[in-house]
Protein backbone atom coordinates (compact mmCIF):
# COMPACT_ATOMS: atom_id res chain seq x y z
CA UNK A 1 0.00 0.00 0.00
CA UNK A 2 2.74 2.35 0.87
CA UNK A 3 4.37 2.05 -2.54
CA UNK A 4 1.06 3.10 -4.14
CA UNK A 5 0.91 5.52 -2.56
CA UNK A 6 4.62 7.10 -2.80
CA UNK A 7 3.92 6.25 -6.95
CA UNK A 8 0.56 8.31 -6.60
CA UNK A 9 2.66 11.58 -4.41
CA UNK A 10 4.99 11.04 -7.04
CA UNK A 11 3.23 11.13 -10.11
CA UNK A 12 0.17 13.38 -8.95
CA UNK A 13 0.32 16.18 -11.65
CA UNK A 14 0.86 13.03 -14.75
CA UNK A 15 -2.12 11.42 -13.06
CA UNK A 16 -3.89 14.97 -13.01
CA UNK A 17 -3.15 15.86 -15.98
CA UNK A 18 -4.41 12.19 -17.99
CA UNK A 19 -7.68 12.50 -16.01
CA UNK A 20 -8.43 16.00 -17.41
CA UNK A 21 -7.35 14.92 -20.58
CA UNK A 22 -9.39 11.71 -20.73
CA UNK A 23 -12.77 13.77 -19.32
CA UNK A 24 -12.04 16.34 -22.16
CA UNK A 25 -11.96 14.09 -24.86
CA UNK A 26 -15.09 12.28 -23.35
CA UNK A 27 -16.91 15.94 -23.05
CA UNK A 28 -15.80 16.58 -26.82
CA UNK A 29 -17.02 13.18 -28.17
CA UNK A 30 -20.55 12.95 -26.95
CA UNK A 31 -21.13 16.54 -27.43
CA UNK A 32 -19.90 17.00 -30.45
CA UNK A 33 -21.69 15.34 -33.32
CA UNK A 34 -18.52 15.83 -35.97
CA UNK A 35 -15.98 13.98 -33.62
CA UNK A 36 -18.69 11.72 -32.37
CA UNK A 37 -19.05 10.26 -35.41
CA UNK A 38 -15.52 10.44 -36.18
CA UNK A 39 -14.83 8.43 -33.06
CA UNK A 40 -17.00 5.50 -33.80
CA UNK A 41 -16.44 5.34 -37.30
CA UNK A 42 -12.79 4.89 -36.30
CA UNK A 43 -13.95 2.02 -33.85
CA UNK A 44 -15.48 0.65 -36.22
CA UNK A 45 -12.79 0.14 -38.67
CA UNK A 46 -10.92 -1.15 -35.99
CA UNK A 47 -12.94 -3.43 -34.98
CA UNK A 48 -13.71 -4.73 -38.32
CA UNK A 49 -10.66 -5.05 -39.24
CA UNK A 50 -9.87 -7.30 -36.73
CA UNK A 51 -13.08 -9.15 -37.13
CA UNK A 52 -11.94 -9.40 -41.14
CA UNK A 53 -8.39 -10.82 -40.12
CA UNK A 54 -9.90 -12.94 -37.36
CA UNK A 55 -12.13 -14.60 -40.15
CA UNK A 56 -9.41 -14.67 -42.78
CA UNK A 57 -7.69 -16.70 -40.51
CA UNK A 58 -10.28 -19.28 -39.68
CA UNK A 59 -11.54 -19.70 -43.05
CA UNK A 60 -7.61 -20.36 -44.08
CA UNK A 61 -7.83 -23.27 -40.99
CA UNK A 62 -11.36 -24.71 -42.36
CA UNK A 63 -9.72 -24.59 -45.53
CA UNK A 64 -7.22 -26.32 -45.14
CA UNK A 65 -9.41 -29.06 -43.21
CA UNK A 66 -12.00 -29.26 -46.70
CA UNK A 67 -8.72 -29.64 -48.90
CA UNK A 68 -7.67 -32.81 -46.60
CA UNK A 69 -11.38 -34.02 -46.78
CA UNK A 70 -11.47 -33.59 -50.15
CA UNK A 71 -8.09 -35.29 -50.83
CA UNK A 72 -9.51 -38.39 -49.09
CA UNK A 73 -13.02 -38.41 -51.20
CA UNK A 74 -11.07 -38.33 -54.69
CA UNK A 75 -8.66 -41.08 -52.97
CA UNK A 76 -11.61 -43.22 -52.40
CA UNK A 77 -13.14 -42.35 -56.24
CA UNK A 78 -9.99 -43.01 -57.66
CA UNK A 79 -9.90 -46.23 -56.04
CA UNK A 80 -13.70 -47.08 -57.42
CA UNK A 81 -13.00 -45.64 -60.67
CA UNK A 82 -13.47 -48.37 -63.63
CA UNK A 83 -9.25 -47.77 -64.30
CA UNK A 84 -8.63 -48.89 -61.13
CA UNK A 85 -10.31 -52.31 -61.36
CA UNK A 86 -8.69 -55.31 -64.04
CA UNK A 87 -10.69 -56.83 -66.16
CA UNK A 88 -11.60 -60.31 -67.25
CA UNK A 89 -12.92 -61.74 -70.25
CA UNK A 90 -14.40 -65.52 -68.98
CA UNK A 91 -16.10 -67.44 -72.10
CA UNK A 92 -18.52 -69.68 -70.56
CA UNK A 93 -19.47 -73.27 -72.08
CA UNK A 94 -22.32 -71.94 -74.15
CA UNK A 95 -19.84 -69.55 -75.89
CA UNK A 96 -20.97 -66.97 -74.18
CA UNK A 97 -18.67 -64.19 -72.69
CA UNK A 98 -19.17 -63.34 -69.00
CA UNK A 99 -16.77 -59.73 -68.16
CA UNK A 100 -15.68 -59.73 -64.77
CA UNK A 101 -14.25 -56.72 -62.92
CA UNK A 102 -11.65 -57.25 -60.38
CA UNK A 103 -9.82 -54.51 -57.65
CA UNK A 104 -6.67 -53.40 -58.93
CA UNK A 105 -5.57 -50.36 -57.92
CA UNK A 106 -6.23 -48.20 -54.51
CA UNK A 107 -5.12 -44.79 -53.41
CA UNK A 108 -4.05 -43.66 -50.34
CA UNK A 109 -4.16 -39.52 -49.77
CA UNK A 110 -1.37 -38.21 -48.21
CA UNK A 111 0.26 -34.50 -47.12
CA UNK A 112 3.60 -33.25 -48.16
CA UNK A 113 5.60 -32.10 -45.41
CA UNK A 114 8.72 -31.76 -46.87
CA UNK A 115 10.15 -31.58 -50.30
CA UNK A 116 13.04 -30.25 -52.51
CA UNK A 117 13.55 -29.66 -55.95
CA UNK A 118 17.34 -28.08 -56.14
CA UNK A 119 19.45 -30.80 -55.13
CA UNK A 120 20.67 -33.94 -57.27
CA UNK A 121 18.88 -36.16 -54.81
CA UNK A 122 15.38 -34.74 -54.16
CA UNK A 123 13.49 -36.56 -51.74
CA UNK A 124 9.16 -35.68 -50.46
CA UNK A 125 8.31 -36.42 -47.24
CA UNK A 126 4.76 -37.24 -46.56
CA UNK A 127 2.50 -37.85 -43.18
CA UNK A 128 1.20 -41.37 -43.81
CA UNK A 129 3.46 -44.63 -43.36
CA UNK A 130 3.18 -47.98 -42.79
CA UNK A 131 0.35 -47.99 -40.36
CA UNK A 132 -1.67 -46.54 -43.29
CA UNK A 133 -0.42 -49.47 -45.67
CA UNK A 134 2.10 -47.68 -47.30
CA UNK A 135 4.94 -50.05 -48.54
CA UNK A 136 8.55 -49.78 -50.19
CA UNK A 137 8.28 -49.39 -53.62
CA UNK A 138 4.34 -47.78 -53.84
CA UNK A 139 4.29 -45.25 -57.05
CA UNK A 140 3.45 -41.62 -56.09
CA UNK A 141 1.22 -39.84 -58.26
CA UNK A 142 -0.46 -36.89 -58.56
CA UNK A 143 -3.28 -35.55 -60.76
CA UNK A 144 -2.73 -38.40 -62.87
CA UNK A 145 0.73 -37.16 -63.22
CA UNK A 146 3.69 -39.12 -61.81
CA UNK A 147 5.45 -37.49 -58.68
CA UNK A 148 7.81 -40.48 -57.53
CA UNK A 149 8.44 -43.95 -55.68
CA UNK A 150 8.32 -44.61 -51.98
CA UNK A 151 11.55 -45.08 -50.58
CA UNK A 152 11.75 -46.01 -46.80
CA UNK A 153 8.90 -46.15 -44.45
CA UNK A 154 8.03 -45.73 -40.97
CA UNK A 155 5.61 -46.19 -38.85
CA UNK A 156 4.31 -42.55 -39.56
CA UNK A 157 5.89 -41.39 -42.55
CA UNK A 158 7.29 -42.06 -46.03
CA UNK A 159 9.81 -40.85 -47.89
CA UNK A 160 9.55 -40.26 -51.73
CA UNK A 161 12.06 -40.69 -54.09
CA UNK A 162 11.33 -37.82 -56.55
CA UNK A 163 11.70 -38.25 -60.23
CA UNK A 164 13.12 -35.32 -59.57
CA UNK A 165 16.38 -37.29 -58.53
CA UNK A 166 20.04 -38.19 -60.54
CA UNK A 167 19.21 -41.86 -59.99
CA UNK A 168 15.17 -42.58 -60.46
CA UNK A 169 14.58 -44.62 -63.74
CA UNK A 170 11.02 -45.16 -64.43
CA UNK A 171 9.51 -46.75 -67.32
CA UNK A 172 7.56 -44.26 -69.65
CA UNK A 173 6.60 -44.45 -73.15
CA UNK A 174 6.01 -41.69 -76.32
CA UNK A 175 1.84 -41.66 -76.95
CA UNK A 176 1.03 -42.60 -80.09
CA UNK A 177 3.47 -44.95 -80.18
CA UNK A 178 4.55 -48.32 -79.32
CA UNK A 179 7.59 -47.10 -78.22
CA UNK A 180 9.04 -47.22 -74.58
CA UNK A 181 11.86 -45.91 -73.38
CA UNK A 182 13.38 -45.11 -69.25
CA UNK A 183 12.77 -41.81 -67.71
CA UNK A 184 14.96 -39.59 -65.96
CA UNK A 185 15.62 -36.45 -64.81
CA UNK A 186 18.41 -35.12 -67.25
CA UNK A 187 19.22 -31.38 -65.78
CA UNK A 188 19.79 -31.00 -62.34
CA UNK A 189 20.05 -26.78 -62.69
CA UNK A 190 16.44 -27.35 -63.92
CA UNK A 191 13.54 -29.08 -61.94
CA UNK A 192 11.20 -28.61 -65.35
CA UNK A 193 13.02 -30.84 -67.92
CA UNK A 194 13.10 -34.63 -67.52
CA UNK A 195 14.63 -37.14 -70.42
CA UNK A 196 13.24 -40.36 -72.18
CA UNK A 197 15.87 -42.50 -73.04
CA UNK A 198 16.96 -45.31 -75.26
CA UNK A 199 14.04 -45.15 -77.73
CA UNK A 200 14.30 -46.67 -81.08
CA UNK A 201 16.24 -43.95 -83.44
CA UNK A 202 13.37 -44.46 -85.83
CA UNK A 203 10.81 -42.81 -84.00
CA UNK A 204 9.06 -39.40 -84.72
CA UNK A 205 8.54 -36.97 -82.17
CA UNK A 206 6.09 -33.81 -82.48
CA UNK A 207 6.82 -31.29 -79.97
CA UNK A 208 4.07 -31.47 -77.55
CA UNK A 209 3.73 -35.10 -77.76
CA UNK A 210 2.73 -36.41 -74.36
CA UNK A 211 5.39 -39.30 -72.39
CA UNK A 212 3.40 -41.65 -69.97
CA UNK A 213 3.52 -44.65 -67.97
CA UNK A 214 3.46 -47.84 -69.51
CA UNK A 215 2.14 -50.90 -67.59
CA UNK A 216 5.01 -53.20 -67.41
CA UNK A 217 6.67 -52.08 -64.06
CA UNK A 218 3.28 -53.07 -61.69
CA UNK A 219 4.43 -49.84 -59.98
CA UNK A 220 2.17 -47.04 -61.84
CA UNK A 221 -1.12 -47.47 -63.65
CA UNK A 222 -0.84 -47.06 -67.75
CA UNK A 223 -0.91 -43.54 -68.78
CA UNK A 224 -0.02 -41.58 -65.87
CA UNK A 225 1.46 -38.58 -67.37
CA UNK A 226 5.12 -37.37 -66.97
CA UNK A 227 5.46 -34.09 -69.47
CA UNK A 228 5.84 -33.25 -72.97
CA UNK A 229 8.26 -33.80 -75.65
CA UNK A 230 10.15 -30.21 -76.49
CA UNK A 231 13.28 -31.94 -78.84
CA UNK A 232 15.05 -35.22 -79.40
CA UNK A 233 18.51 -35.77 -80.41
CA UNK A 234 20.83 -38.60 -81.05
CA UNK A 235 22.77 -40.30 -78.16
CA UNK A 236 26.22 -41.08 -78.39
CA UNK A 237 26.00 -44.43 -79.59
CA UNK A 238 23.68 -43.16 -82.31
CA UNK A 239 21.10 -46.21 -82.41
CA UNK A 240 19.17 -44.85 -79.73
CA UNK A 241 16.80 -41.52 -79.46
CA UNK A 242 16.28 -38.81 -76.33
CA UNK A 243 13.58 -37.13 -76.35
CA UNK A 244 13.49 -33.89 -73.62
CA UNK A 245 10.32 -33.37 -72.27
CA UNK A 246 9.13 -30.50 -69.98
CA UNK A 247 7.63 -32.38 -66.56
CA UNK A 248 4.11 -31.77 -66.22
CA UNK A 249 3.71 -31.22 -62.42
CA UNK A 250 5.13 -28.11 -60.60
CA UNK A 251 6.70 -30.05 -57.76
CA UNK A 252 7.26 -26.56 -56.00
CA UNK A 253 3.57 -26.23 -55.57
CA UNK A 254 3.25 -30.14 -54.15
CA UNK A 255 1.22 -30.13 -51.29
CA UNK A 256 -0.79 -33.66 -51.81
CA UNK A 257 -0.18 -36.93 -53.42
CA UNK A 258 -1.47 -40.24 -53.84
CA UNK A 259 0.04 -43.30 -53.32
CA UNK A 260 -0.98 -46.22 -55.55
CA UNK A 261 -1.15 -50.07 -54.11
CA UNK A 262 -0.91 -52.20 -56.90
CA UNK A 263 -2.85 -55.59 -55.74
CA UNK A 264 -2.18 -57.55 -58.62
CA UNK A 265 1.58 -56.61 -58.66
CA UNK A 266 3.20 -59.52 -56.60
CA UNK A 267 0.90 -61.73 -58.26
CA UNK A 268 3.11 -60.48 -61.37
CA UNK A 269 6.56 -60.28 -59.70
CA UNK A 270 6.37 -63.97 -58.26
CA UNK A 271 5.13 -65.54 -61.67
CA UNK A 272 8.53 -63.55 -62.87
CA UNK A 273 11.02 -65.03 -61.17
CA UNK A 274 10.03 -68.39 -62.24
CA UNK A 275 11.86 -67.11 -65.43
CA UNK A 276 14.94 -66.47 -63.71
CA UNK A 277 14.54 -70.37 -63.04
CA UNK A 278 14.65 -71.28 -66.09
């Protein structure tokens, strides 16, 4: 109490002087239409303001919340899709043919929370792992475009090996063609330009020409998209054709992918090896 009231002695003319000035303003303000107005119309800017930011800032959260929704819902379309199922021609002993559908492919949604795209070895990290079935060796896709392969897992997370990286090879074909070829990234000053390789010299390339998938890995569905054809050249054993391609995803602007489970593929692998047998 005593140091109150030494602050108070000590201070009295400040205090005087911000009561007079605070019951002058008051005075002015509610008897004074001009500044009245003035007054509120500034507190209401103020206040609005804030409310504005306030709601910017919760409509940004609930965004964020739909665009994870809405990941999952394509995820699960994707996965029902009529691409996503193999099909099966059975003739039956009347000569008639019975089509049967089969589950091929599903999707699994999933958030990037960390990526690069100006190193040689460019890696995604995303926020589902094994405990949401993600396995070694999954194809990453997204927006039917081809983003990478899953590297190493945990229970948590996954990390992507971006095509985007000196040593991914994935197989990818010219369309319109019968041609395939191996895909990789050939500059690593530029995160725009990948490379199909060792296609048949004879081959004609349009610019614009689109590079996909092709089937024969088990890792990617046919036809997921990788870029499009901008020049082809020789390579230096001259029986084979590049052809440069600009990459169709902006892997700077990642945010989502999907991760494909291929449940036909070691069904496919196994039935390989017998080969190896041989």
């Amino acid at each position: 109490m005593k140091v109150i009231t030494a602050f108070i002695l000590k201070h009295y003319f400040l205090i005087l002087f911000l009561t007079f000035e605070f019951f002058s303003i008051s005075l002015l303000v509610l008897n004074n239409s001009f500044h009245n107005a003035s007054y509120f119309n500034s507190s209401n800017f103020l206040i609005g303001s804030i409310y504005e930011t306030y709601n910017g800032v919760t409509e940004y959260i609930d965004l964020a919340d739909k665009n994870d929704v809405l990941a999952k819902e394509i995820a699960k379309l994707r996965s029902r899709e009529k691409l996503s199922y193999i099909r099966y021609d059975i003739t039956t002993g009347l000569n008639n043919t019975v089509t049967h559908y089969e589950p091929q492919y599903k999707y699994i949604d999933a958030k990037v929370i960390n990526n690069s795209v100006n190193k040689k070895h460019n890696y995604i990290t995303i926020n589902k792992g094994s405990a949401h079935g993600i396995k070694k060796n999954m194809g990453v896709i997204f927006d039917d475009a081809v983003v990478g392969i899953v590297k190493n897992v945990s229970n948590s997370y996954s990390s992507i090996m971006s095509i985007l990286h000196t040593e991914s090879r994935i197989g990818g074909k010219l369309n319109g063609s019968k041609y395939f070829g191996s895909v990789r990234w050939y500059d690593d000053n530029d995160y725009k330009t990948g490379r199909l390789i060792e296609v048949p010299i004879h081959v004609k390339v349009n610019d614009g020409d689109t590079i996909s998938t092709t089937s024969y890995s088990g890792i990617f569905p046919e036809g997921m998209l990788f870029g499009y054809a901008k020049g082809s050249e020789k390579d230096d054993s001259e029986q084979f054709l590049n052809i440069d391609f600009e990459i169709h995803l902006d892997f700077k602007k990642l945010s989502h992918v999907y991760v494909v489970e291929n449940f036909k593929r070691s069904e496919k692998e196994e039935l390989e090896k017998t080969n190896d047998d041989d």
